[in-house]
Structure formats: structure tokens, C-alpha cells
PDB file of N, CA and C in Angstrom:
ATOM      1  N   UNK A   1     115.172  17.596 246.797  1.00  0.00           N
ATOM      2  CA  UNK A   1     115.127  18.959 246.341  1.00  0.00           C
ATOM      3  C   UNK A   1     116.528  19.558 246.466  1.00  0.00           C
ATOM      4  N   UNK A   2     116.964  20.447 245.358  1.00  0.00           N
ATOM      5  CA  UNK A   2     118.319  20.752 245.623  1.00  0.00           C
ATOM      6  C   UNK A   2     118.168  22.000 246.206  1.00  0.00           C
ATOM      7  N   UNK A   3     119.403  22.835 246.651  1.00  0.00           N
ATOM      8  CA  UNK A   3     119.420  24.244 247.077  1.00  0.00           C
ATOM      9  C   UNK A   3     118.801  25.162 245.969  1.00  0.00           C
ATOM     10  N   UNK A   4     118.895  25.218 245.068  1.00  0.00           N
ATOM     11  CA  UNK A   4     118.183  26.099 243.528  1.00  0.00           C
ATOM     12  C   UNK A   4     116.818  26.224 243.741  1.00  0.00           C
ATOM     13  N   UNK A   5     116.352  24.467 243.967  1.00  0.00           N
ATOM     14  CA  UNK A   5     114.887  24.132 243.601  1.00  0.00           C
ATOM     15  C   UNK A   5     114.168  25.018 244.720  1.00  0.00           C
ATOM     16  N   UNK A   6     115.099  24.979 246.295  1.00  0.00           N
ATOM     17  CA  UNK A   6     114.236  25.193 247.683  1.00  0.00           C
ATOM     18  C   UNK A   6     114.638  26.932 247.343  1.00  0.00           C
ATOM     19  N   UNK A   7     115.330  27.146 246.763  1.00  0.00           N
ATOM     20  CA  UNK A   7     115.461  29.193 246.884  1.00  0.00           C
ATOM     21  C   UNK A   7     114.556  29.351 245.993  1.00  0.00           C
ATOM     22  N   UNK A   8     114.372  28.678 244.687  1.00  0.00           N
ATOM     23  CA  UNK A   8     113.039  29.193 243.701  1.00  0.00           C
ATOM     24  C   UNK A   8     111.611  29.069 244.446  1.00  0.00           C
ATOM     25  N   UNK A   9     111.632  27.705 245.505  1.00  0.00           N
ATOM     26  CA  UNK A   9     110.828  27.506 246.011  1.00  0.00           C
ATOM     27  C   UNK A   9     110.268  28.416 247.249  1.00  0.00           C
ATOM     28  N   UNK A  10     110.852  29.298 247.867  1.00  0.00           N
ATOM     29  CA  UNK A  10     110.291  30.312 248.853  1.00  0.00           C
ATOM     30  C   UNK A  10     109.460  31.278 248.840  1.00  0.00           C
ATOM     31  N   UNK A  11     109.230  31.866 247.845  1.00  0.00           N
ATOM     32  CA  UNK A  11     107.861  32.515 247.693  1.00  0.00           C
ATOM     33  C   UNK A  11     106.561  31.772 247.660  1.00  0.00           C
ATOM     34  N   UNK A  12     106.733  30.397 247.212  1.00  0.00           N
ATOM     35  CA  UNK A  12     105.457  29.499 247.293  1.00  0.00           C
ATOM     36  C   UNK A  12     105.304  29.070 248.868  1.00  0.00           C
ATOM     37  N   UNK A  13     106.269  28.803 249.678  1.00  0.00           N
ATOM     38  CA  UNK A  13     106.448  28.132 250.607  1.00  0.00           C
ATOM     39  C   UNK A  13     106.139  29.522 251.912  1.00  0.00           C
ATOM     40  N   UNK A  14     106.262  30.429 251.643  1.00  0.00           N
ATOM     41  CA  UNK A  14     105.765  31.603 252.364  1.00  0.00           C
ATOM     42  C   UNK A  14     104.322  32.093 252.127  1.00  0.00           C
ATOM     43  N   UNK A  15     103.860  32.090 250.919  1.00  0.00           N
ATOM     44  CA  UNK A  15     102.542  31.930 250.732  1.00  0.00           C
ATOM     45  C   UNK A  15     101.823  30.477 251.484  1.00  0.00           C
ATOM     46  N   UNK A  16     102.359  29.570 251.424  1.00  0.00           N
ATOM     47  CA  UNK A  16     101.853  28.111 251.974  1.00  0.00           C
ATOM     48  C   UNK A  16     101.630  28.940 254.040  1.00  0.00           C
ATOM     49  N   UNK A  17     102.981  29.164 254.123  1.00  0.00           N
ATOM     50  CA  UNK A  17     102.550  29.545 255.650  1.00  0.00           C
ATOM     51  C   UNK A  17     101.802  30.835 255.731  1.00  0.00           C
ATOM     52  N   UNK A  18     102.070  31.809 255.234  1.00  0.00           N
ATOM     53  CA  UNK A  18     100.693  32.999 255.506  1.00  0.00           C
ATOM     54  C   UNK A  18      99.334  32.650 255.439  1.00  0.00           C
ATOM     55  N   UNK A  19      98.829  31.531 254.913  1.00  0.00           N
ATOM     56  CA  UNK A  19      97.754  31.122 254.390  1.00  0.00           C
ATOM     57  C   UNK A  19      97.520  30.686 255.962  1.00  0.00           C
ATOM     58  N   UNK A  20      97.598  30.400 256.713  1.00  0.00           N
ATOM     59  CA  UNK A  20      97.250  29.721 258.131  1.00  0.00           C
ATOM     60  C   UNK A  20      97.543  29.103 259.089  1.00  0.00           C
ATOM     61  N   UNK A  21      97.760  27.953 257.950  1.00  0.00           N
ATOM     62  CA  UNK A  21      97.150  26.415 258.225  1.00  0.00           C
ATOM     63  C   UNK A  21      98.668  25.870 258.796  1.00  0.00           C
ATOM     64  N   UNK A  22      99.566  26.232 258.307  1.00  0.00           N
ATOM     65  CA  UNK A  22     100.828  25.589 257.848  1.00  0.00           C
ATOM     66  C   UNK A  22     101.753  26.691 259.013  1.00  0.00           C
ATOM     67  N   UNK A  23     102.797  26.350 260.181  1.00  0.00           N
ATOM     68  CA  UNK A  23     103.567  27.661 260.543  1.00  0.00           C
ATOM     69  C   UNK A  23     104.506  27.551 260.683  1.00  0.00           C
ATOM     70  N   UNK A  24     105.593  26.108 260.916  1.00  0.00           N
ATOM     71  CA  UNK A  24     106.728  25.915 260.612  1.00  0.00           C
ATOM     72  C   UNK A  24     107.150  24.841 259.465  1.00  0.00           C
ATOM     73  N   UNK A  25     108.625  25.002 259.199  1.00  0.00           N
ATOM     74  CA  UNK A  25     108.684  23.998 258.035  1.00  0.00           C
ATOM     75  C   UNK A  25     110.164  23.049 259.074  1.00  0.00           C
ATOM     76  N   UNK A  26     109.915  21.918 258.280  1.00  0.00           N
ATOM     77  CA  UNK A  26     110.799  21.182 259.318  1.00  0.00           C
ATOM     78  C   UNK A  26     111.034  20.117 258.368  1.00  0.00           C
ATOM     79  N   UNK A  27     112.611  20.463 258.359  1.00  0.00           N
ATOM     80  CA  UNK A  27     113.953  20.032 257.240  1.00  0.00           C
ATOM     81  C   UNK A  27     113.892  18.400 257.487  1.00  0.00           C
ATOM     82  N   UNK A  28     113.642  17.227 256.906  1.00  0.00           N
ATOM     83  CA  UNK A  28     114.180  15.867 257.350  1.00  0.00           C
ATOM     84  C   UNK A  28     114.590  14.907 256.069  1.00  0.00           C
ATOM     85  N   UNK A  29     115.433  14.061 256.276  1.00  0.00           N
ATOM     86  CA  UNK A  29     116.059  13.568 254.722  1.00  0.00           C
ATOM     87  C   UNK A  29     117.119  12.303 255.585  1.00  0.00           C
ATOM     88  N   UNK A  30     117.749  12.059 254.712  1.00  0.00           N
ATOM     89  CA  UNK A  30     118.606  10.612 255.333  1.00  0.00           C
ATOM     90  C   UNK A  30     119.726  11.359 255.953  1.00  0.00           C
ATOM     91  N   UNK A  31     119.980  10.577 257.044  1.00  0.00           N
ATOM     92  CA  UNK A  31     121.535  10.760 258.056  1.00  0.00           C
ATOM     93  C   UNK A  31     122.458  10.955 257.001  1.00  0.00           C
ATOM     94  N   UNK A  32     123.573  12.151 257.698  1.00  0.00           N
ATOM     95  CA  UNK A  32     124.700  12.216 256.973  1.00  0.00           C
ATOM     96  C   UNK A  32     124.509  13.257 256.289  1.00  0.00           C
ATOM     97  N   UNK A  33     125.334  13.942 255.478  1.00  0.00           N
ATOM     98  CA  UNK A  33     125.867  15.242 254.687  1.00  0.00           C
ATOM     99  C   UNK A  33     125.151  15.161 253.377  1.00  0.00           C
ATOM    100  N   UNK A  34     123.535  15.528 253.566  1.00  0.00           N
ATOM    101  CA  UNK A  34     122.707  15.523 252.885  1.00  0.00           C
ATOM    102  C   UNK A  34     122.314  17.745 252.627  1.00  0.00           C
ATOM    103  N   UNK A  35     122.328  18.263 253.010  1.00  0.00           N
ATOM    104  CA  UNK A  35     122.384  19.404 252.845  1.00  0.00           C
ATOM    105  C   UNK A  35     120.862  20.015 253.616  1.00  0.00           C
ATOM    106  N   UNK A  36     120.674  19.002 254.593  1.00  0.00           N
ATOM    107  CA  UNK A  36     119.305  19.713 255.297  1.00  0.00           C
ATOM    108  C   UNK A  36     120.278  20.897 256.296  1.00  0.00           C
ATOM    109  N   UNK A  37     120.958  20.949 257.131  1.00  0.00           N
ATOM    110  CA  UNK A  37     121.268  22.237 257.920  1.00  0.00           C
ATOM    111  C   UNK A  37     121.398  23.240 256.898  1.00  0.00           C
ATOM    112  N   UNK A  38     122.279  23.257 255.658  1.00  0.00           N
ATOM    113  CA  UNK A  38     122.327  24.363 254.502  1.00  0.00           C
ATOM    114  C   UNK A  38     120.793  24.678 254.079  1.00  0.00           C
ATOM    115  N   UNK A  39     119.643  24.060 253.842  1.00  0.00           N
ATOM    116  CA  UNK A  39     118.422  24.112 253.502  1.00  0.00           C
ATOM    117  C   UNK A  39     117.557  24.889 254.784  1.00  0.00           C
ATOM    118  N   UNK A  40     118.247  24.479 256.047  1.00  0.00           N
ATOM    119  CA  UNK A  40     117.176  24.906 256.906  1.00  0.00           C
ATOM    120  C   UNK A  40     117.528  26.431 257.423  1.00  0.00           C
ATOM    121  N   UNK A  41     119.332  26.743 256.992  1.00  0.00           N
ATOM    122  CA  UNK A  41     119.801  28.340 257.286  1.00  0.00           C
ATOM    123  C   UNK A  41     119.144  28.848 256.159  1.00  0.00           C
ATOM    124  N   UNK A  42     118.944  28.519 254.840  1.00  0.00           N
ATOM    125  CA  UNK A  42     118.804  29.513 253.669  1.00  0.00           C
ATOM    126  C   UNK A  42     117.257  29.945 253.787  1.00  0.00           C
ATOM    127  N   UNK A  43     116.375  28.466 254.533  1.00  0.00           N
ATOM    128  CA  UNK A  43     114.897  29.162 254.913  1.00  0.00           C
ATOM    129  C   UNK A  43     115.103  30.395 256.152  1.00  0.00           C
ATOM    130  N   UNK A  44     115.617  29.761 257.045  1.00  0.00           N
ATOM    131  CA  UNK A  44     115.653  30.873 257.873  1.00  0.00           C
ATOM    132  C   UNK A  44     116.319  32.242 257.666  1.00  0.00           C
ATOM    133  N   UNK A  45     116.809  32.297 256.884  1.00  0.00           N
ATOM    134  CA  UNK A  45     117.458  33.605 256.393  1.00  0.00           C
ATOM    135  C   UNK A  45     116.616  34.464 255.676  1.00  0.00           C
ATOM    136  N   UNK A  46     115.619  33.804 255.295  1.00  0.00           N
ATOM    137  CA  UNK A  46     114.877  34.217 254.066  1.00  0.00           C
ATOM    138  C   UNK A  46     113.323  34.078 254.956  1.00  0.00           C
ATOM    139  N   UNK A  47     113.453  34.661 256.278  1.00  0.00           N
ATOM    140  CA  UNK A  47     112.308  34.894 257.338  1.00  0.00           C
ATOM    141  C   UNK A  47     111.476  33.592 257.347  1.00  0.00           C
ATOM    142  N   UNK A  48     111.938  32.758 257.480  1.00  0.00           N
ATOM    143  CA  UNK A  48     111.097  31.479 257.549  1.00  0.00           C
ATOM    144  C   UNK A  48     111.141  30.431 258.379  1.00  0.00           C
ATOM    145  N   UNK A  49     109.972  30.155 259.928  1.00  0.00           N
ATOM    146  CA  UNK A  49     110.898  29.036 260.822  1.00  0.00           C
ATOM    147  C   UNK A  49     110.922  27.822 260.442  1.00  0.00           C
ATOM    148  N   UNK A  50     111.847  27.247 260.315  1.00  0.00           N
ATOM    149  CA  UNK A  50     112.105  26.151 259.959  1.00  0.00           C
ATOM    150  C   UNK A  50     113.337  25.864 261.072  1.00  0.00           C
ATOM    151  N   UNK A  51     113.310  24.183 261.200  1.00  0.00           N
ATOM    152  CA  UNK A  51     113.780  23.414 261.775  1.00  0.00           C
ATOM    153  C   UNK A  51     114.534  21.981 261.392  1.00  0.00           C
ATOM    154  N   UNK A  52     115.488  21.534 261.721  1.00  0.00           N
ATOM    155  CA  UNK A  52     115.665  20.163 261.083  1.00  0.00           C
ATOM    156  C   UNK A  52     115.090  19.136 262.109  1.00  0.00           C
ATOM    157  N   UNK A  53     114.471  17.732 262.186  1.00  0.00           N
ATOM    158  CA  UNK A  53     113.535  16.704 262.407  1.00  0.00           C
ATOM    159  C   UNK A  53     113.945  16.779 263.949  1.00  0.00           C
ATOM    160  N   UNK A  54     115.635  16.727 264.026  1.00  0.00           N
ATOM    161  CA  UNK A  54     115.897  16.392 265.121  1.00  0.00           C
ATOM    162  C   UNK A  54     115.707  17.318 266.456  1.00  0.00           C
ATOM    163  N   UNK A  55     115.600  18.598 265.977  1.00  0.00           N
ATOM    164  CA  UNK A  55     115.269  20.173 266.705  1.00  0.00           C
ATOM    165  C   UNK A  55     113.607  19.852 267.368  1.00  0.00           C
ATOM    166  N   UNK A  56     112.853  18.985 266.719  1.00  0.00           N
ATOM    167  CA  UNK A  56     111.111  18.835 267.483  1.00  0.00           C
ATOM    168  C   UNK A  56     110.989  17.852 268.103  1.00  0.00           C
ATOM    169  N   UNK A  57     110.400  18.110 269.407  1.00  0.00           N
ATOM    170  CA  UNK A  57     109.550  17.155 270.411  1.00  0.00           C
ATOM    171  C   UNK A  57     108.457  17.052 269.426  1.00  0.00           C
ATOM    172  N   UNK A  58     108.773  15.679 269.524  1.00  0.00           N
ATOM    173  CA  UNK A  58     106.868  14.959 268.327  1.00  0.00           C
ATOM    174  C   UNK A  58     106.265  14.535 269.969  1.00  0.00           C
ATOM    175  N   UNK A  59     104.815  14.855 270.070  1.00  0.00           N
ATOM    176  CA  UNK A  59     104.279  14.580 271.108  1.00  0.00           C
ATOM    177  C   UNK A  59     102.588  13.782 270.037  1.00  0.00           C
ATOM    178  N   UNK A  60     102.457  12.298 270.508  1.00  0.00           N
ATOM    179  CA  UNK A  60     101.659  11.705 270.163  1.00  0.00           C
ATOM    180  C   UNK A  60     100.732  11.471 271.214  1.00  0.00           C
ATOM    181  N   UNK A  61      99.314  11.261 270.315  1.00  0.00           N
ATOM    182  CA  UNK A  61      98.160  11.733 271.696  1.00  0.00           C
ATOM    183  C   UNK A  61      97.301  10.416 270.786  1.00  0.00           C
ATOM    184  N   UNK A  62      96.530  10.101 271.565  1.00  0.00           N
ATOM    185  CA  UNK A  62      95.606   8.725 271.338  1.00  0.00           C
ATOM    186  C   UNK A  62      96.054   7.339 272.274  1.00  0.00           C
ATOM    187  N   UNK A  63      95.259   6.791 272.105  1.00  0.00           N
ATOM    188  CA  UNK A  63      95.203   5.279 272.686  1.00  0.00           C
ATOM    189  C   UNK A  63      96.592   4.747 273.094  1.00  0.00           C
ATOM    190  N   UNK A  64      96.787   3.931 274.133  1.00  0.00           N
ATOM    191  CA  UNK A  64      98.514   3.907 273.926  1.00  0.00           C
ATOM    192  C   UNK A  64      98.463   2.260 274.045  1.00  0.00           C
ATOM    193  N   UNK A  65      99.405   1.773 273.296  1.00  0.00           N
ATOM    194  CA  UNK A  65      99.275   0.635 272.665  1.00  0.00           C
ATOM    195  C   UNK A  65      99.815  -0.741 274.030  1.00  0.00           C
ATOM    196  N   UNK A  66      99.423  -1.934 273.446  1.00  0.00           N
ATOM    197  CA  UNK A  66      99.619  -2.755 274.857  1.00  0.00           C
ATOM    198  C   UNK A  66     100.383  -2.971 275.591  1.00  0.00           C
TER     199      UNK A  66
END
């Protein structure tokens, strides 16, 4: 997604989180000077939490393997 596509894209993506279900958005794409920190200020600027991959504790719950 380019910067254009994700600024046209914020009114959908704010409707997606008011709706409930959905409450942060969290930026991830390949290593290197891919434009996720520019993607994840222009959400947040534009009242939206978002995060890039490396900013979340993933905490996995189930069976734990052998």
C-alpha cells in the first residue's frame, strides 16, 4: 500500500475501529526503508493507534509444544 492509498484509506480504517471489534492497527512489511514508520506517524496523526510489529509483545496462549 502506498502513502496515497493508506491517507485515502483512513476514513474506512476508522470506521473499521469504531465498529468494536478492531482497536489498534499495527504497521508490518519487510526490514529496511520500506515506509512503515512514515505510515504508522500519518495514522497516528490522523487520531489513530497504530504501531509498527516491532512496538508489540505478541503473547501466545495454548498448549506449549514438546
Amino acid at each position: 500500500m502506498t502513502l496515497r492509498q493508506l491517507e485515502k484509506s483512513i476514513p474506512a480504517i476508522r470506521r473499521q475501529l469504531n465498529s468494536g471489534e478492531k482497536k489498534i492497527v499495527i504497521i508490518d512489511g519487510p526490514a529496511g526503508p520500506t515506509g512503515k514508520t512514515t505510515a504508522m506517524h500519518t495514522l497516528q496523526d490522523a487520531g489513530i493507534p497504530a504501531y509498527e510489529e516491532y512496538q508489540v509483545l505478541h503473547i501466545t496462549v495454548g498448549p506449549s509444544s514438546p
